[in-house]
C-alpha atoms as a PDB file:
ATOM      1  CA  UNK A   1       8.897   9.427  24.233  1.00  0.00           C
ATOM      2  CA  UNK A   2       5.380   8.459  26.393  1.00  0.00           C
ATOM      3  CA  UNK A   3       5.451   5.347  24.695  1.00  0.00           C
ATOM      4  CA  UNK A   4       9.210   3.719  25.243  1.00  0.00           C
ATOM      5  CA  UNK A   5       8.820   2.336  28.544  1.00  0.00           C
ATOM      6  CA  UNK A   6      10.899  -0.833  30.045  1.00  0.00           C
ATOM      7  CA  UNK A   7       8.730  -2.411  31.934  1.00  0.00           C
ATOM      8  CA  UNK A   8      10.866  -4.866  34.172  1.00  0.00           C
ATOM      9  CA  UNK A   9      12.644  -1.724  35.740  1.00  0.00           C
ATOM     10  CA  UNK A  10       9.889   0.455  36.131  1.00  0.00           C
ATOM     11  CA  UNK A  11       8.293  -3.129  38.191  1.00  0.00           C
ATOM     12  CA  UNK A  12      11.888  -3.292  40.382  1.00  0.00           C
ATOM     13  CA  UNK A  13      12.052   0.494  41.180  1.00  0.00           C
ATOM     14  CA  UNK A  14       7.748   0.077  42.169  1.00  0.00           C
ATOM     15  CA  UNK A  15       8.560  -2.744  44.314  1.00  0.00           C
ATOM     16  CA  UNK A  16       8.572  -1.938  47.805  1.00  0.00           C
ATOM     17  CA  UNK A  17      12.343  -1.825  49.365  1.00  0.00           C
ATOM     18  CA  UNK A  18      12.019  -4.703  51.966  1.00  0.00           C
ATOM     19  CA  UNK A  19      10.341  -6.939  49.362  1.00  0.00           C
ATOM     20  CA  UNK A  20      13.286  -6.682  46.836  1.00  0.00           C
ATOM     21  CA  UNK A  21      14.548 -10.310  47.414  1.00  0.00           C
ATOM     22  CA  UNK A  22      16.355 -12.339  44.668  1.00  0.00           C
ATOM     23  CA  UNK A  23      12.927 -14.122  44.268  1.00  0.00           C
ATOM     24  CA  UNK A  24      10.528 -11.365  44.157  1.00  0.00           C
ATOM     25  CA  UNK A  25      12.496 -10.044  42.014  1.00  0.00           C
ATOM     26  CA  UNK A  26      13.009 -12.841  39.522  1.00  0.00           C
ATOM     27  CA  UNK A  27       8.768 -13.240  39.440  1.00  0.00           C
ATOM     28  CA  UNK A  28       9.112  -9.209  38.837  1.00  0.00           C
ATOM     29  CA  UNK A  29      10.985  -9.604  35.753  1.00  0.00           C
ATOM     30  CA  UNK A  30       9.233 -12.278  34.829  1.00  0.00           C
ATOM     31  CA  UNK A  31       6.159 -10.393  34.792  1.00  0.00           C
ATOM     32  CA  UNK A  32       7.435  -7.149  33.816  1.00  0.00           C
ATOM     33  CA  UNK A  33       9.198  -9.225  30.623  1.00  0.00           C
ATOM     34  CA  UNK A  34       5.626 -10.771  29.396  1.00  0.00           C
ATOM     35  CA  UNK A  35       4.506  -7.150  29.385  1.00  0.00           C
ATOM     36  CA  UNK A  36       7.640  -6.322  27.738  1.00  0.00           C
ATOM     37  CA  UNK A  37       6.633  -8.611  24.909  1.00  0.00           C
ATOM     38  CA  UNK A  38       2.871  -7.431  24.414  1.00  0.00           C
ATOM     39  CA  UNK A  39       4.848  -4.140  24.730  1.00  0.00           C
ATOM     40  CA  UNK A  40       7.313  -4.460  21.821  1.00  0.00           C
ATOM     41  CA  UNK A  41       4.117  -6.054  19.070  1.00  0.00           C
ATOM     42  CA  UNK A  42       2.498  -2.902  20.256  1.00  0.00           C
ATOM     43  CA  UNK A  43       5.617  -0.962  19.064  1.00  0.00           C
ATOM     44  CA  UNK A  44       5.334  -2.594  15.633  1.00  0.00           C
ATOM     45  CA  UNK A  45       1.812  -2.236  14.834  1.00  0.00           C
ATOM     46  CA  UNK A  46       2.494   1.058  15.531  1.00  0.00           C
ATOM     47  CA  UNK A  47       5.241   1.562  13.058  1.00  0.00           C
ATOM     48  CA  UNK A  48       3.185  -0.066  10.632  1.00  0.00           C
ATOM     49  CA  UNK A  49       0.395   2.102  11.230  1.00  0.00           C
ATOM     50  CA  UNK A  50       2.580   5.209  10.985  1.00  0.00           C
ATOM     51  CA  UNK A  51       4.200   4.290   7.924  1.00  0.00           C
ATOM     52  CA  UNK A  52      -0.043   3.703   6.515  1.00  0.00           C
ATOM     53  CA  UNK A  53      -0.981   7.510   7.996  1.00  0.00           C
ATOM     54  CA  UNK A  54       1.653   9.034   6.131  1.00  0.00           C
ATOM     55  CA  UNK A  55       1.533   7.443   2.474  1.00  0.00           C
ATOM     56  CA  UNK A  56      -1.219   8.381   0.265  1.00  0.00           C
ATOM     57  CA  UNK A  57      -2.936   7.668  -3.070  1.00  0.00           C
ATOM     58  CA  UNK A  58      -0.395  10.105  -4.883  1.00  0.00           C
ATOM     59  CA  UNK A  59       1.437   8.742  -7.664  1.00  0.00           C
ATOM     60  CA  UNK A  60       5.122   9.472  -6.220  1.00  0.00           C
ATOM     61  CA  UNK A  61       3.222   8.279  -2.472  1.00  0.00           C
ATOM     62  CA  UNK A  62       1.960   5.134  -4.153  1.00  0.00           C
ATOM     63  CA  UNK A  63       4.880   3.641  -6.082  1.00  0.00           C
ATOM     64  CA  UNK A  64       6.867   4.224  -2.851  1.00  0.00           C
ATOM     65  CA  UNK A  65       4.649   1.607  -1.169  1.00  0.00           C
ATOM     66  CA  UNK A  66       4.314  -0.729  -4.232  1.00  0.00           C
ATOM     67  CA  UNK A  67       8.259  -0.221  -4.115  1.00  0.00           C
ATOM     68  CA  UNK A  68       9.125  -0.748  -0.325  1.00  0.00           C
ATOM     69  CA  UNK A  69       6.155  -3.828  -0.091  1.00  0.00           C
ATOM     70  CA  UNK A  70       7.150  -5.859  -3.322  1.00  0.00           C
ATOM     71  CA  UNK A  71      10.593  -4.631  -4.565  1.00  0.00           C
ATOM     72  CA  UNK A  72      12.821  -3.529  -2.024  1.00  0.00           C
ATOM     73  CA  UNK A  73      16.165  -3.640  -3.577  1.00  0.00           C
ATOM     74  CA  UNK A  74      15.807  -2.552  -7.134  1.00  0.00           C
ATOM     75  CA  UNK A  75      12.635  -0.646  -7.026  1.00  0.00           C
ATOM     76  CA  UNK A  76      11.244  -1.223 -10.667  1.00  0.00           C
ATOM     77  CA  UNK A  77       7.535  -0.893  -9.986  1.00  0.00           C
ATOM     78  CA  UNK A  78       6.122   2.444 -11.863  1.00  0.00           C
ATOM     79  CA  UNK A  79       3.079   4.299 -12.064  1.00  0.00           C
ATOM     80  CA  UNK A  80       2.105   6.083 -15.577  1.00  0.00           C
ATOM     81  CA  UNK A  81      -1.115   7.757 -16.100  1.00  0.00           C
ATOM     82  CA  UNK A  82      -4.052   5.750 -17.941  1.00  0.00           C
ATOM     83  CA  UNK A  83      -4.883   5.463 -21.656  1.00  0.00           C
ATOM     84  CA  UNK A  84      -8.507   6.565 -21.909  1.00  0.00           C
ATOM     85  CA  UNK A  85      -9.285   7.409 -25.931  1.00  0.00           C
ATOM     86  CA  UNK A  86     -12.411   9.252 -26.991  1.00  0.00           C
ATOM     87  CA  UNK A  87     -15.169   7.066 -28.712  1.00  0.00           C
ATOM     88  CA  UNK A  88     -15.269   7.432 -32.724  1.00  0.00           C
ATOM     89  CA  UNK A  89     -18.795   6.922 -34.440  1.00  0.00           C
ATOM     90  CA  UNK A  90     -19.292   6.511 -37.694  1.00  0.00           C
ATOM     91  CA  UNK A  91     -22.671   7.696 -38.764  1.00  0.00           C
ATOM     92  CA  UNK A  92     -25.402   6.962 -41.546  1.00  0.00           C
ATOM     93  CA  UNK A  93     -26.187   9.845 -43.918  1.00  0.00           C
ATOM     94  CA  UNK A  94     -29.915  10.487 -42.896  1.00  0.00           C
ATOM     95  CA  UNK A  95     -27.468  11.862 -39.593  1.00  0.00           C
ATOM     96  CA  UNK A  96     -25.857  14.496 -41.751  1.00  0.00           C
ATOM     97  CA  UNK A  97     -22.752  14.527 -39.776  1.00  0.00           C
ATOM     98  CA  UNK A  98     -19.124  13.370 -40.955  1.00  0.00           C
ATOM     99  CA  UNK A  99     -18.543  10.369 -42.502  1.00  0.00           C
ATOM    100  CA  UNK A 100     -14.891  10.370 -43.370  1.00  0.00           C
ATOM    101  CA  UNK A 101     -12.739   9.015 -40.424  1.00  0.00           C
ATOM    102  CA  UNK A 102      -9.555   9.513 -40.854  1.00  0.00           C
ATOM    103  CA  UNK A 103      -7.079   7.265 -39.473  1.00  0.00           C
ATOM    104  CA  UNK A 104      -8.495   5.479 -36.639  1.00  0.00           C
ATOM    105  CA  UNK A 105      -7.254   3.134 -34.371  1.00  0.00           C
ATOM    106  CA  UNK A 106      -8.828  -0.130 -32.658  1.00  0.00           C
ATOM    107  CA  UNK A 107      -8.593   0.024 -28.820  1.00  0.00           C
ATOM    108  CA  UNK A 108     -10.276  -2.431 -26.384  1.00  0.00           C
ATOM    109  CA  UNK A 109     -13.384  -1.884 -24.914  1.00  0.00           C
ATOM    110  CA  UNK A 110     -11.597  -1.320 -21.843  1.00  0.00           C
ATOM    111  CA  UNK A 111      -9.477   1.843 -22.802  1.00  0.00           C
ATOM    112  CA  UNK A 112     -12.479   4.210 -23.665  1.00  0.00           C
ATOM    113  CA  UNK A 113     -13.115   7.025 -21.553  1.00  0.00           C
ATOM    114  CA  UNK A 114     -15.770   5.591 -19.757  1.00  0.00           C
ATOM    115  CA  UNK A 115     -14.066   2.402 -18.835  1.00  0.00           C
ATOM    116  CA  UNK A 116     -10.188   2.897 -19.145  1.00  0.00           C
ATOM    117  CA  UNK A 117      -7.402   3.119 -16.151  1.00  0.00           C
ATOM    118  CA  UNK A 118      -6.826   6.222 -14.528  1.00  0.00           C
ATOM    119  CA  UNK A 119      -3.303   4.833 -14.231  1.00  0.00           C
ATOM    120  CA  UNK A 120      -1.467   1.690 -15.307  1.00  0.00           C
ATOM    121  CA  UNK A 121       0.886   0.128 -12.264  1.00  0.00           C
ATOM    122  CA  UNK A 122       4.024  -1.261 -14.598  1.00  0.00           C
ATOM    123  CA  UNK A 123       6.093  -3.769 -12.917  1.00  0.00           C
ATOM    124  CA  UNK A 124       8.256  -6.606 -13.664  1.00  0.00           C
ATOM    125  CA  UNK A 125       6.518 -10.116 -14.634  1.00  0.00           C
ATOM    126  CA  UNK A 126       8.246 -11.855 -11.649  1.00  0.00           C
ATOM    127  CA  UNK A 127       6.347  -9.773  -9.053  1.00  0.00           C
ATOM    128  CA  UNK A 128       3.069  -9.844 -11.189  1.00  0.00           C
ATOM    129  CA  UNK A 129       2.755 -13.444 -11.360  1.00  0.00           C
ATOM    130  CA  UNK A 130       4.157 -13.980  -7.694  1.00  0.00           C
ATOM    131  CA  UNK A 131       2.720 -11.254  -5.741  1.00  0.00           C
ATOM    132  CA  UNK A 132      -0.270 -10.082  -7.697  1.00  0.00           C
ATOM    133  CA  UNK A 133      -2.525 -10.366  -5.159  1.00  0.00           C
ATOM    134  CA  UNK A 134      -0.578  -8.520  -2.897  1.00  0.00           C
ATOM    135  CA  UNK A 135       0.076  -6.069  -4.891  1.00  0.00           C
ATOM    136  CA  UNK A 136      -4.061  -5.206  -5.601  1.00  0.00           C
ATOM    137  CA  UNK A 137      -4.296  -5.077  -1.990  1.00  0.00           C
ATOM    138  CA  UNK A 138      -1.933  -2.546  -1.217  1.00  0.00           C
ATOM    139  CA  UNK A 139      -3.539  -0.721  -4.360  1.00  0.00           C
ATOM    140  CA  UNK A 140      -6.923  -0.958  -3.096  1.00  0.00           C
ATOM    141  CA  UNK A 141      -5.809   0.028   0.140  1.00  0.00           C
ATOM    142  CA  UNK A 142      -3.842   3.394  -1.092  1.00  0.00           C
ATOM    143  CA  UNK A 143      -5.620   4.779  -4.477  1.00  0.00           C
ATOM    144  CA  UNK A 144      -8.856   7.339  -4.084  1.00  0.00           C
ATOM    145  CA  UNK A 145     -12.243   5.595  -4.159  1.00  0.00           C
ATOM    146  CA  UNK A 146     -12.912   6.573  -7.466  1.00  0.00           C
ATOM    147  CA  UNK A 147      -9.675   5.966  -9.761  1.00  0.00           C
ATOM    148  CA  UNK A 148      -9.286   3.128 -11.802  1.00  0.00           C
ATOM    149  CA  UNK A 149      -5.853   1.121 -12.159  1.00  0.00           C
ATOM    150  CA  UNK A 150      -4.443  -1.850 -14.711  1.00  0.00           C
ATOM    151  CA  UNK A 151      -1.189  -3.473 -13.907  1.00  0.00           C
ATOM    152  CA  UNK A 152       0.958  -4.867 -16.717  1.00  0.00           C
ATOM    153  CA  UNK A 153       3.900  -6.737 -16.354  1.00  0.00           C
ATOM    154  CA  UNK A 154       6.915  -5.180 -17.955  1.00  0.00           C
END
Protein backbone atom coordinates (compact mmCIF):
# COMPACT_ATOMS: atom_id res chain seq x y z
CA UNK A 1 0.00 0.00 0.00
CA UNK A 2 0.84 4.15 -0.23
CA UNK A 3 1.49 3.99 3.25
CA UNK A 4 4.22 0.95 3.87
CA UNK A 5 7.27 2.66 2.99
CA UNK A 6 10.98 1.75 4.40
CA UNK A 7 12.48 4.65 4.70
CA UNK A 8 16.32 3.82 5.09
CA UNK A 9 16.24 2.21 1.49
CA UNK A 10 14.22 4.56 -0.22
CA UNK A 11 17.24 7.30 1.51
CA UNK A 12 20.22 4.75 -0.01
CA UNK A 13 18.61 4.27 -3.51
CA UNK A 14 18.00 8.66 -3.39
CA UNK A 15 21.51 9.09 -2.54
CA UNK A 16 23.54 10.14 -5.29
CA UNK A 17 25.97 7.16 -6.66
CA UNK A 18 29.42 8.81 -5.94
CA UNK A 19 28.27 9.82 -2.44
CA UNK A 20 27.38 6.19 -1.38
CA UNK A 21 30.40 5.79 1.03
CA UNK A 22 30.29 3.50 4.13
CA UNK A 23 29.81 6.82 6.09
CA UNK A 24 27.22 8.57 4.19
CA UNK A 25 25.62 5.80 4.27
CA UNK A 26 25.67 4.92 7.95
CA UNK A 27 24.30 8.88 8.69
CA UNK A 28 21.61 7.72 5.85
CA UNK A 29 20.31 5.00 7.86
CA UNK A 30 20.59 6.72 10.69
CA UNK A 31 18.32 9.26 9.50
CA UNK A 32 16.17 7.24 7.41
CA UNK A 33 15.75 4.84 10.83
CA UNK A 34 14.48 7.97 13.12
CA UNK A 35 11.92 8.44 10.36
CA UNK A 36 11.39 4.84 10.43
CA UNK A 37 10.35 5.17 14.04
CA UNK A 38 7.92 8.30 13.75
CA UNK A 39 6.92 6.06 10.78
CA UNK A 40 5.92 2.83 12.57
CA UNK A 41 3.72 5.10 15.79
CA UNK A 42 2.11 6.51 12.72
CA UNK A 43 1.25 2.91 11.64
CA UNK A 44 -0.35 2.26 15.03
CA UNK A 45 -2.42 5.19 15.55
CA UNK A 46 -3.63 4.28 12.46
CA UNK A 47 -4.70 0.81 13.32
CA UNK A 48 -6.23 2.14 16.26
CA UNK A 49 -8.10 4.59 14.43
CA UNK A 50 -9.32 1.99 11.93
CA UNK A 51 -10.38 -0.41 14.37
CA UNK A 52 -12.59 3.13 16.07
CA UNK A 53 -14.13 3.91 12.25
CA UNK A 54 -15.41 0.59 11.94
CA UNK A 55 -17.14 -0.30 15.42
CA UNK A 56 -20.28 1.35 16.27
CA UNK A 57 -22.88 1.91 19.01
CA UNK A 58 -24.70 -1.44 17.96
CA UNK A 59 -25.22 -3.88 20.56
CA UNK A 60 -23.27 -6.91 18.77
CA UNK A 61 -20.56 -3.68 17.61
CA UNK A 62 -20.37 -2.59 21.23
CA UNK A 63 -19.80 -5.72 23.32
CA UNK A 64 -17.10 -6.55 20.72
CA UNK A 65 -15.15 -3.51 21.97
CA UNK A 66 -16.09 -3.88 25.70
CA UNK A 67 -14.87 -7.57 24.87
CA UNK A 68 -11.52 -7.00 22.91
CA UNK A 69 -10.61 -3.68 25.47
CA UNK A 70 -11.36 -5.39 28.95
CA UNK A 71 -11.72 -9.20 28.42
CA UNK A 72 -9.74 -10.57 25.81
CA UNK A 73 -9.57 -14.18 26.54
CA UNK A 74 -12.90 -15.23 27.87
CA UNK A 75 -15.11 -12.56 26.58
CA UNK A 76 -17.89 -12.42 29.37
CA UNK A 77 -18.95 -8.80 29.03
CA UNK A 78 -22.79 -8.66 27.66
CA UNK A 79 -25.14 -6.20 26.59
CA UNK A 80 -29.08 -6.78 27.40
CA UNK A 81 -31.62 -4.24 26.68
CA UNK A 82 -32.83 -1.83 29.64
CA UNK A 83 -35.63 -2.28 32.20
CA UNK A 84 -37.79 0.81 31.80
CA UNK A 85 -41.46 0.03 33.65
CA UNK A 86 -44.46 2.27 33.11
CA UNK A 87 -45.40 4.58 36.13
CA UNK A 88 -48.54 3.25 38.28
CA UNK A 89 -50.75 6.01 40.04
CA UNK A 90 -53.03 5.42 42.39
CA UNK A 91 -55.73 8.00 42.40
CA UNK A 92 -58.29 9.70 44.91
CA UNK A 93 -61.99 9.16 44.14
CA UNK A 94 -63.00 12.86 43.35
CA UNK A 95 -60.55 11.51 40.04
CA UNK A 96 -63.07 8.86 39.13
CA UNK A 97 -60.54 6.66 37.63
CA UNK A 98 -59.37 3.07 38.93
CA UNK A 99 -58.49 2.48 42.19
CA UNK A 100 -57.78 -1.20 42.39
CA UNK A 101 -54.08 -1.98 41.48
CA UNK A 102 -53.52 -5.15 41.06
CA UNK A 103 -50.29 -6.62 41.78
CA UNK A 104 -47.71 -4.06 41.60
CA UNK A 105 -44.24 -4.06 41.96
CA UNK A 106 -41.66 -1.51 43.64
CA UNK A 107 -38.91 -0.44 41.17
CA UNK A 108 -36.32 2.34 41.78
CA UNK A 109 -36.72 5.64 40.74
CA UNK A 110 -34.20 4.94 38.27
CA UNK A 111 -35.99 2.15 36.16
CA UNK A 112 -39.10 4.27 35.09
CA UNK A 113 -39.49 5.13 31.64
CA UNK A 114 -38.32 8.43 31.92
CA UNK A 115 -35.15 7.67 33.73
CA UNK A 116 -34.24 3.89 33.18
CA UNK A 117 -31.21 2.30 30.94
CA UNK A 118 -31.67 1.83 27.45
CA UNK A 119 -29.35 -1.11 28.05
CA UNK A 120 -27.59 -2.69 31.02
CA UNK A 121 -23.62 -3.58 30.20
CA UNK A 122 -23.32 -7.07 32.43
CA UNK A 123 -19.87 -8.02 33.21
CA UNK A 124 -17.94 -9.83 35.71
CA UNK A 125 -17.19 -8.00 39.23
CA UNK A 126 -13.39 -8.31 38.63
CA UNK A 127 -13.45 -5.99 35.59
CA UNK A 128 -16.14 -3.67 37.23
CA UNK A 129 -14.24 -2.87 40.21
CA UNK A 130 -10.78 -2.83 38.28
CA UNK A 131 -11.52 -1.26 35.07
CA UNK A 132 -14.71 0.66 35.60
CA UNK A 133 -13.55 3.66 34.49
CA UNK A 134 -12.30 2.34 31.48
CA UNK A 135 -14.95 0.66 30.70
CA UNK A 136 -17.48 4.12 30.81
CA UNK A 137 -15.05 5.55 28.54
CA UNK A 138 -15.13 3.23 25.86
CA UNK A 139 -19.06 3.35 26.47
CA UNK A 140 -19.25 6.96 26.19
CA UNK A 141 -17.10 6.88 23.35
CA UNK A 142 -19.26 4.10 21.27
CA UNK A 143 -23.16 4.38 22.38
CA UNK A 144 -25.58 7.11 20.41
CA UNK A 145 -25.84 10.49 22.14
CA UNK A 146 -29.03 9.83 23.43
CA UNK A 147 -29.14 6.14 25.01
CA UNK A 148 -28.78 5.53 28.46
CA UNK A 149 -26.59 2.54 29.95
CA UNK A 150 -26.15 0.83 33.72
CA UNK A 151 -23.42 -1.65 34.23
CA UNK A 152 -23.83 -4.38 36.84
CA UNK A 153 -21.38 -6.69 37.83
CA UNK A 154 -22.36 -10.28 37.31
Amino acid sequence: MWYNIDFVKLAKERLATFLRKPIALVIVEMLGSEIGSIHYLWLQKRIRDWYKIEHTGQVCSLRKVLNDALDPIERRIYIDEGNAFPRKYIYTRAENKPVFLGKMFIYQHSEYLTTGADFIVFAPIAIVSAQLNEMNALLKFYKLASKRYQIRPI
